[in-house]
C-alpha atoms as a PDB file:
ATOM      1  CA  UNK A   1      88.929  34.772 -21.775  1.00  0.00           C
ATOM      2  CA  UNK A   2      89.835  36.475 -18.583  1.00  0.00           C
ATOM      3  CA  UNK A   3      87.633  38.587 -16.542  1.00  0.00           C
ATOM      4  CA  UNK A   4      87.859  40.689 -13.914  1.00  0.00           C
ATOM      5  CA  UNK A   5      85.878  41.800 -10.772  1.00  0.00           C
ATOM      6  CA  UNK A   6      86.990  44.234  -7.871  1.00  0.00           C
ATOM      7  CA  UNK A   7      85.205  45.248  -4.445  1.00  0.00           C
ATOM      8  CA  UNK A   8      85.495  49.588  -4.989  1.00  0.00           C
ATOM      9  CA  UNK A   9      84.431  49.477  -0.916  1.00  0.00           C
ATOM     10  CA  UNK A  10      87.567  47.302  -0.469  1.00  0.00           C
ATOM     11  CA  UNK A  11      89.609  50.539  -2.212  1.00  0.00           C
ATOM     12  CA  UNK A  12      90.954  52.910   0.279  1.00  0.00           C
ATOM     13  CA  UNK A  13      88.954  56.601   0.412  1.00  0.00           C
ATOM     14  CA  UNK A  14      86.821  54.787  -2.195  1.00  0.00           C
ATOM     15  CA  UNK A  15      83.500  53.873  -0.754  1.00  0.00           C
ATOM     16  CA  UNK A  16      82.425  52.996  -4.187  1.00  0.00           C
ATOM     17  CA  UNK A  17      79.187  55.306  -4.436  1.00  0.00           C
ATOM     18  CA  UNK A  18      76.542  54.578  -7.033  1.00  0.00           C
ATOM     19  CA  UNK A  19      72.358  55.081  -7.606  1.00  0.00           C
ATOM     20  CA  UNK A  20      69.983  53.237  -6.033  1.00  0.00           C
ATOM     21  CA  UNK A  21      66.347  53.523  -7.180  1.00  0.00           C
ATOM     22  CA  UNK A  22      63.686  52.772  -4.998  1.00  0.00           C
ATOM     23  CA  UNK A  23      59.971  51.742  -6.816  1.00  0.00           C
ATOM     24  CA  UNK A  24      58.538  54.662  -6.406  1.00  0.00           C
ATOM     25  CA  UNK A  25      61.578  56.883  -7.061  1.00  0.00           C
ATOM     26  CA  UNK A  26      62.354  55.019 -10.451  1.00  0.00           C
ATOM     27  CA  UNK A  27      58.589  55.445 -11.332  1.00  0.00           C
ATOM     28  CA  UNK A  28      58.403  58.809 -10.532  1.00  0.00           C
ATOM     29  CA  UNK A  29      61.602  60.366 -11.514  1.00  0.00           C
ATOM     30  CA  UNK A  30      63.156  58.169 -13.844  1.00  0.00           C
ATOM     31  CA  UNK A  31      62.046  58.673 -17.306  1.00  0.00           C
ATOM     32  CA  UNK A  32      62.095  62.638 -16.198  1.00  0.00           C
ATOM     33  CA  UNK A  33      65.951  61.956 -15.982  1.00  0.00           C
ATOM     34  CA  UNK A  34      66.166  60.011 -19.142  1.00  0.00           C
ATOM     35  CA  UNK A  35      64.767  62.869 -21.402  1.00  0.00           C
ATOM     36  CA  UNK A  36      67.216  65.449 -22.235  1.00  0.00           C
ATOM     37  CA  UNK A  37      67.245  68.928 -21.313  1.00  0.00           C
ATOM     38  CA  UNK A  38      67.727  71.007 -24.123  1.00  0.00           C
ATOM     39  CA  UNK A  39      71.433  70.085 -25.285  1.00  0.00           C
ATOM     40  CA  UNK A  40      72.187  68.369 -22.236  1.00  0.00           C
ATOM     41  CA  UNK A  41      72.172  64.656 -21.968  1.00  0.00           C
ATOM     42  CA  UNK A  42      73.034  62.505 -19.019  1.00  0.00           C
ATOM     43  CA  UNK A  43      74.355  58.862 -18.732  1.00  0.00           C
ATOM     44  CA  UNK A  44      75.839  56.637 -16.501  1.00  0.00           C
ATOM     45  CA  UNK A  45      75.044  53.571 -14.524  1.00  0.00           C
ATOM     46  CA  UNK A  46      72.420  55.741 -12.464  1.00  0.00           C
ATOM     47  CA  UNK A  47      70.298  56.537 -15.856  1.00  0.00           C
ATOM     48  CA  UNK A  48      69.851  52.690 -16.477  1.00  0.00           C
ATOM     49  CA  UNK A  49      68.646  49.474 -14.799  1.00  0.00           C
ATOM     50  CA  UNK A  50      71.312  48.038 -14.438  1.00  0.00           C
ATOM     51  CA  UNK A  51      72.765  50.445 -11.357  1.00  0.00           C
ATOM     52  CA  UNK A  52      75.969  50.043  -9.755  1.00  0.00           C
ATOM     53  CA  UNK A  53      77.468  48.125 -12.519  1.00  0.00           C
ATOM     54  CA  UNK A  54      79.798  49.285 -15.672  1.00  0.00           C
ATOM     55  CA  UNK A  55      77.227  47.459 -17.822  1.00  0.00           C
ATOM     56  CA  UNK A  56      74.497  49.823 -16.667  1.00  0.00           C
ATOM     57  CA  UNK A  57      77.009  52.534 -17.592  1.00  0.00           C
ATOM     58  CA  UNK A  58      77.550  51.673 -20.676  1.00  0.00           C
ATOM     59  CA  UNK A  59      74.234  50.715 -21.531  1.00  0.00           C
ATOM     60  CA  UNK A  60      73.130  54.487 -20.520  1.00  0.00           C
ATOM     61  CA  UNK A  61      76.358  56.105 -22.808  1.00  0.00           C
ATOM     62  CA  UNK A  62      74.931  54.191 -25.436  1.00  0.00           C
ATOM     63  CA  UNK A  63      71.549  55.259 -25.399  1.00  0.00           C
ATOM     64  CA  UNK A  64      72.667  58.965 -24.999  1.00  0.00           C
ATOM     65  CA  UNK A  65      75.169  58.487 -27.875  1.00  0.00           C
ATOM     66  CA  UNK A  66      72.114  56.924 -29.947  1.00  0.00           C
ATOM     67  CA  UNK A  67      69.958  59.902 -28.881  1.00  0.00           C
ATOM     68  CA  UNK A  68      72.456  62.580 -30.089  1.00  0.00           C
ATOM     69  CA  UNK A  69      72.976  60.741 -32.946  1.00  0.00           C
ATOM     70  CA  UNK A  70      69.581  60.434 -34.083  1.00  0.00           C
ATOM     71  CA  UNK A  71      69.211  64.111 -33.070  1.00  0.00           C
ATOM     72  CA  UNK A  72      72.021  65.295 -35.532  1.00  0.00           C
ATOM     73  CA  UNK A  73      70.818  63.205 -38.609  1.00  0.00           C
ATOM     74  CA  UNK A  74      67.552  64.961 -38.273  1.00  0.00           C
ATOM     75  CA  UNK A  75      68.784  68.544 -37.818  1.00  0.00           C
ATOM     76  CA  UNK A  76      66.333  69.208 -34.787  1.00  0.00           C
ATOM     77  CA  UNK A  77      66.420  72.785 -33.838  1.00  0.00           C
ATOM     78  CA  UNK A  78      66.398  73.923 -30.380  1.00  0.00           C
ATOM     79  CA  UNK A  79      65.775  77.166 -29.760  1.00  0.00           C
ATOM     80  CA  UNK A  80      67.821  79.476 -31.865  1.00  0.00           C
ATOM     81  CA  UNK A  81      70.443  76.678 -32.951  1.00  0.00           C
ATOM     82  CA  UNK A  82      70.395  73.730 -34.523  1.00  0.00           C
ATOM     83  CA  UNK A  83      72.643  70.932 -35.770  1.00  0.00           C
ATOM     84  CA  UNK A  84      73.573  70.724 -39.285  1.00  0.00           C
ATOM     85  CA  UNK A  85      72.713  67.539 -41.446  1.00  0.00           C
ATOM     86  CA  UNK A  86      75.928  67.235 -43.163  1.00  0.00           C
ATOM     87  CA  UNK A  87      79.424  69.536 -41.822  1.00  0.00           C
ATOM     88  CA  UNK A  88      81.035  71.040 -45.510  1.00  0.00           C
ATOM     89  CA  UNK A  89      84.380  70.475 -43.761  1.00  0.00           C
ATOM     90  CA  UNK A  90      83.945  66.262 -42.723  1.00  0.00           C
ATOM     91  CA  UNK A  91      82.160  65.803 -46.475  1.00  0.00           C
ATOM     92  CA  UNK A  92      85.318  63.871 -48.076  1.00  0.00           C
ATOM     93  CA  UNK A  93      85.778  62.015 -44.745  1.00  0.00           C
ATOM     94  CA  UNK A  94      84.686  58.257 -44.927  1.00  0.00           C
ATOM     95  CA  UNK A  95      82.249  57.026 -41.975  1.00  0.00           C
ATOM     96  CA  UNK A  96      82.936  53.512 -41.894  1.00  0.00           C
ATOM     97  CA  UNK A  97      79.716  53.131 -42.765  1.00  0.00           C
ATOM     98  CA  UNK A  98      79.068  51.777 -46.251  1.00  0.00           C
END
């Protein structure tokens, strides 16, 4: 298995920016963030605790992917829309899922 790590302050014009929570930040302001507004949803390394890392990043996409996900199979509405349950036009389409 091979792995790989790089320094982005070591990149040139890069200064390699990411979050950085402090306590009282996090506890006030953090689950705030993680809620989403309306039909926006954020991720990224700065909406998890894991900051400054790809992992946290990814960790974040897949809890926003989970929450839209969720969201669609239970046709929420918001407002004056709201997401079907099934699309007509993806109904022959196979999901992987079995």
């Amino acid at each position: 298995m091979n792995s790989y790590s790089h320094h982005w302050a070591l990149t040139p014009y890069n200064l390699g920016m990411c979050a950085e929570w402090t306590p009282e930040n996090r506890r006030t302001h953090y689950m705030t963030l993680c809620k989403p507004d309306d039909r926006i949803y954020f991720a990224g390394e700065h909406m998890s605790y894991i900051g400054c890392w790809m992992a946290g990043a990814f960790e974040a996409s897949r809890a926003a992917v989970q929450a839209l996900h969720t969201r669609a199979l239970s046709n929420v509405a918001y407002g004056e829309r709201s997401l079907p349950r099934r699309n007509p036009a993806f109904s022959g389409m196979k999901t992987g899922a079995s």
